[in-house]
N, C-alpha and C. Protein backbone atom coordinates (compact mmCIF):
# COMPACT_ATOMS: atom_id res chain seq x y z
N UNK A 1 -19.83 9.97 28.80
CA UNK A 1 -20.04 9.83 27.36
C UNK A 1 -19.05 8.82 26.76
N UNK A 2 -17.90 8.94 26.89
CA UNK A 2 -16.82 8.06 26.85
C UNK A 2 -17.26 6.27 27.23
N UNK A 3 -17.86 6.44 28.13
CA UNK A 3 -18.18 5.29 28.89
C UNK A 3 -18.99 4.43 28.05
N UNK A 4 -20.24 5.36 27.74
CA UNK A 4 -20.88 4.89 26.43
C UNK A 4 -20.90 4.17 25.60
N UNK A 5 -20.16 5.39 24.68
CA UNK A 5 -19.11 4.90 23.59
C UNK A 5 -18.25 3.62 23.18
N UNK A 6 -17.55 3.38 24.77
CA UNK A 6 -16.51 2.16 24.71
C UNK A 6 -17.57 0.67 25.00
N UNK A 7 -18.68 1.09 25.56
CA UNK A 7 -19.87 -0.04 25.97
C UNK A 7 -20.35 -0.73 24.85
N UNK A 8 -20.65 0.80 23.81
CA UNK A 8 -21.38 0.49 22.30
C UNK A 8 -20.66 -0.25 21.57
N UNK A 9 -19.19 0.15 21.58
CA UNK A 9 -18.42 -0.56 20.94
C UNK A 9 -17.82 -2.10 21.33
N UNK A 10 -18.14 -2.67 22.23
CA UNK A 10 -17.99 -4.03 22.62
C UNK A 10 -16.95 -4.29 23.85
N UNK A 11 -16.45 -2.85 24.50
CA UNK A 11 -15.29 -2.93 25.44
C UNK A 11 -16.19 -2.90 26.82
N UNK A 12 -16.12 -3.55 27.93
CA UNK A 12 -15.74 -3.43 29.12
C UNK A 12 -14.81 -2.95 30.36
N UNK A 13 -15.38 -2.22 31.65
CA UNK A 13 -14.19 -1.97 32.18
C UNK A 13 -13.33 -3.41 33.28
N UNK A 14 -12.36 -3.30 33.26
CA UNK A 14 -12.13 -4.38 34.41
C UNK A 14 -11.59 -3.35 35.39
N UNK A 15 -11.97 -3.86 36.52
CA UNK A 15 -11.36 -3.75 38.01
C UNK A 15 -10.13 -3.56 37.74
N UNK A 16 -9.38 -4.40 37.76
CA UNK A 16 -7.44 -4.56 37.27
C UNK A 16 -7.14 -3.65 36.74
N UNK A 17 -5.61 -3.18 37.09
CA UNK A 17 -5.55 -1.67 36.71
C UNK A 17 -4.12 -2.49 36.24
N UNK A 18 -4.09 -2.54 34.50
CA UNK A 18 -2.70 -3.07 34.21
C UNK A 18 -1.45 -1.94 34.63
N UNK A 19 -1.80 -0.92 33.78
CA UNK A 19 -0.34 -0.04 34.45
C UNK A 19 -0.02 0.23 36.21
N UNK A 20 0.88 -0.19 36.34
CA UNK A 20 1.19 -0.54 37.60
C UNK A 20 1.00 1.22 38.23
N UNK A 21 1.05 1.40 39.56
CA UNK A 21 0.96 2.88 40.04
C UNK A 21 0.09 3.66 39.32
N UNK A 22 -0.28 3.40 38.56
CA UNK A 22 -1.01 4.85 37.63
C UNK A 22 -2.68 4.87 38.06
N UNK A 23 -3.21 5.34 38.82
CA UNK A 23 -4.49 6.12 38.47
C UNK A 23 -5.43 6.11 37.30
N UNK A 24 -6.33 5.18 37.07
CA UNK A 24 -7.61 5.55 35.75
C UNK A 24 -8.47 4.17 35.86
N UNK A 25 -8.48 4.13 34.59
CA UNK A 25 -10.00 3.64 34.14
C UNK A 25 -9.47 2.36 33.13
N UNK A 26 -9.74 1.20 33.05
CA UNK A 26 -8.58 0.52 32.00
C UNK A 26 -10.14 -0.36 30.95
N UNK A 27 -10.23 0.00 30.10
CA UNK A 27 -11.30 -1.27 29.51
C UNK A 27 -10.92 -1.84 28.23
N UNK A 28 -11.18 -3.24 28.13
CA UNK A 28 -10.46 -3.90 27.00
C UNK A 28 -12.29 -4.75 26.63
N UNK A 29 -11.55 -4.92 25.35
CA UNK A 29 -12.37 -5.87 24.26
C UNK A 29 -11.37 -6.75 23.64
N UNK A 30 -11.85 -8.33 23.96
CA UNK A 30 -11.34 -9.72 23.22
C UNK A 30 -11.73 -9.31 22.39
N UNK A 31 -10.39 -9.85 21.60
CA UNK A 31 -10.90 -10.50 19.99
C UNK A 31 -9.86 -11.80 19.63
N UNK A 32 -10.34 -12.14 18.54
CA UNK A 32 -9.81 -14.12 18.45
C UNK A 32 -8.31 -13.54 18.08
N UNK A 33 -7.97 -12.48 17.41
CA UNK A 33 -6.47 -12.39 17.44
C UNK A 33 -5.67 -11.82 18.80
N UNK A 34 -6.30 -10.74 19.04
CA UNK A 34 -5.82 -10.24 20.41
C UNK A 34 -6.96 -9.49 21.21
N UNK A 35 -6.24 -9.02 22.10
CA UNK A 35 -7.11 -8.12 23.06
C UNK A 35 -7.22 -6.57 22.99
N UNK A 36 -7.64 -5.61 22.93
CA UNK A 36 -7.79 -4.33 22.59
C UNK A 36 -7.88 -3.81 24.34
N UNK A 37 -6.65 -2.90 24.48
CA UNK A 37 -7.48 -2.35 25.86
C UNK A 37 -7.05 -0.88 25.96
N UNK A 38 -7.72 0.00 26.00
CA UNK A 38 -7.38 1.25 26.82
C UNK A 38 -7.52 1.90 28.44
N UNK A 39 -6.80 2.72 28.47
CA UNK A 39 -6.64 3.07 29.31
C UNK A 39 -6.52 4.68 29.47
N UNK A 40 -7.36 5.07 30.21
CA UNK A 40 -7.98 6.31 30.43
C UNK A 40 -7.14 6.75 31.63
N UNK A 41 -6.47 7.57 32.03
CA UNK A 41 -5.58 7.74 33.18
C UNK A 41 -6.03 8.59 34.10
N UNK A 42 -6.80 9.16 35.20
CA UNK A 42 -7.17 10.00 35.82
C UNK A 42 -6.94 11.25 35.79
N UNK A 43 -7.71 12.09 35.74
CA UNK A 43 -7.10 13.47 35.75
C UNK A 43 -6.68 13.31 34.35
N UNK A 44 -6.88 13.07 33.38
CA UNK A 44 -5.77 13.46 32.07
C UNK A 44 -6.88 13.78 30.74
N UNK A 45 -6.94 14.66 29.62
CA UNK A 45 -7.90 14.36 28.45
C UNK A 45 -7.20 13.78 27.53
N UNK A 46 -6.19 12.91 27.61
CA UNK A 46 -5.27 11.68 26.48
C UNK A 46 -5.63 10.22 27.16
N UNK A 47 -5.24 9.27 26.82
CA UNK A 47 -5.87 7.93 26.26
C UNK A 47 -4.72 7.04 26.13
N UNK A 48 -4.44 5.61 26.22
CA UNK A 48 -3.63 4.96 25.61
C UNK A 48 -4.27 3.46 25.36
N UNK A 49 -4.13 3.62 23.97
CA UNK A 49 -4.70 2.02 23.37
C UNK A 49 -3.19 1.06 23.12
N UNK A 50 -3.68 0.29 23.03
CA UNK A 50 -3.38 -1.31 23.24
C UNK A 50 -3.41 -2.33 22.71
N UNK A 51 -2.67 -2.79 21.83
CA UNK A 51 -3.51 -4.34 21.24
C UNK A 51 -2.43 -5.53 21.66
N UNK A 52 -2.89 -6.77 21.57
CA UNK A 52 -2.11 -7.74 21.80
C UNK A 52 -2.44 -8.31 23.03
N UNK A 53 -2.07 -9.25 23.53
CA UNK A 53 -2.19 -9.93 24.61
C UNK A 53 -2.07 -8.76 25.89
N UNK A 54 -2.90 -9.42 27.00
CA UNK A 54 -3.66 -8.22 27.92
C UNK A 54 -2.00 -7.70 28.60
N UNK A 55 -1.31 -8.46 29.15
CA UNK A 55 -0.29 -8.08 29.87
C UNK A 55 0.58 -7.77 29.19
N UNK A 56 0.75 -8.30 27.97
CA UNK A 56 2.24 -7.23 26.73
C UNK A 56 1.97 -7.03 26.07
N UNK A 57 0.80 -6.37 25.81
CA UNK A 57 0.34 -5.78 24.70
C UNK A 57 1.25 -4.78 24.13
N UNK A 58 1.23 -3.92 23.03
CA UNK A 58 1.99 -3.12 22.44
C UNK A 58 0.93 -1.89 22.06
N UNK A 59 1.75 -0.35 22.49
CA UNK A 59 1.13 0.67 22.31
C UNK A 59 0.92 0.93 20.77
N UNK A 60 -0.41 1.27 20.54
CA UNK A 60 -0.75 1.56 19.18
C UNK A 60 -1.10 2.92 19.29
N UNK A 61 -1.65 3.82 19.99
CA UNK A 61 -1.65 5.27 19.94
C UNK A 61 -2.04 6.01 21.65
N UNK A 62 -1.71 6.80 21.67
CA UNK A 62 -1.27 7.58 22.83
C UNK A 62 -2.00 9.37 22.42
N UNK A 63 -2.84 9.60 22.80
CA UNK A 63 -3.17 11.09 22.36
C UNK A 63 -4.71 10.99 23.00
N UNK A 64 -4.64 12.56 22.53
CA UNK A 64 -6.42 13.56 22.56
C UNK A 64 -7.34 11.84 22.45
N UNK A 65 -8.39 11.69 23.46
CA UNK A 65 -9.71 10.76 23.53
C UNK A 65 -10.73 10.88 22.05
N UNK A 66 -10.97 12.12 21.60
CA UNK A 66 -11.54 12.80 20.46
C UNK A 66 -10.94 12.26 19.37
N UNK A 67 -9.42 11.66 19.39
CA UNK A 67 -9.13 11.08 17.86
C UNK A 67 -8.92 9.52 17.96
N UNK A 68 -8.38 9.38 19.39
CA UNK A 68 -8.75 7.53 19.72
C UNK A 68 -10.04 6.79 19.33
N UNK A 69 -11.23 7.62 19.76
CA UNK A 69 -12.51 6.77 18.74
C UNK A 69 -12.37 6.69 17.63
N UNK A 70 -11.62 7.43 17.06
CA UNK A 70 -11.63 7.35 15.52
C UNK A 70 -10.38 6.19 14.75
N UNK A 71 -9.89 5.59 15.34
CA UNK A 71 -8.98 4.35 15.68
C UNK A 71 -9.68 3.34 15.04
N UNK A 72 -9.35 2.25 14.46
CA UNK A 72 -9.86 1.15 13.87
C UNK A 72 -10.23 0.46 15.27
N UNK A 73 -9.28 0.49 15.75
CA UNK A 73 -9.53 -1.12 17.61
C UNK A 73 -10.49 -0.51 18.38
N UNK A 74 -11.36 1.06 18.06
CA UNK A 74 -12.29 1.12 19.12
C UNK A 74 -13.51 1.58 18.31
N UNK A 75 -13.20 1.09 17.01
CA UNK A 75 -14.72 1.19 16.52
C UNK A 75 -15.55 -0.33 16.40
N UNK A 76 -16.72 -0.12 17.23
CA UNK A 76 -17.57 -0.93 17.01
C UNK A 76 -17.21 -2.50 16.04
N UNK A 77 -17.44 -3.27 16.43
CA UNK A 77 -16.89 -4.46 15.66
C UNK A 77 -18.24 -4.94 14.88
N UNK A 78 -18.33 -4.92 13.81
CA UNK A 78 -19.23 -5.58 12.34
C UNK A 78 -19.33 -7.01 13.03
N UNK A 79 -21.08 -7.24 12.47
CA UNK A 79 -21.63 -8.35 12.47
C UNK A 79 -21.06 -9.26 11.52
């Protein structure tokens, strides 16, 4: 469902697993200012989003998957 969700909203998963050692699922969405990416960690029901350039990006929220959609960077991007 998650998977969905992040599809509808314009994110992709990549292969590349930025956090080094860690286990999950990582999918980002370009945008002309930066890059949006989360990361879903295996085994876990928390989340960590991302904005800024793909490799130093800066953490913008860390918690429950259920309140990360509700995040400005993973809602759906306007025509």
């Amino acid at each position: 469902m998650l998977d969905t969700q992040l599809t509808k909203a314009g994110f992709f998963e990549i292969s590349d697993t930025v956090e080094p050692h860690q286990p999950g699922t990582t999918y980002v969405r370009p945008r002309a200012l930066e890059t949006v990416r989360i990361f879903i960690p295996a085994g876990s029901s928390e989340v960590a989003v991302y904005a800024g350039p793909l490799r130093n990006s800066r953490l913008v929220f860390r918690g429950p998957m259920e309140q990360a959609l509700r995040l400005p960077w993973l809602l759906p991007l306007s025509n």
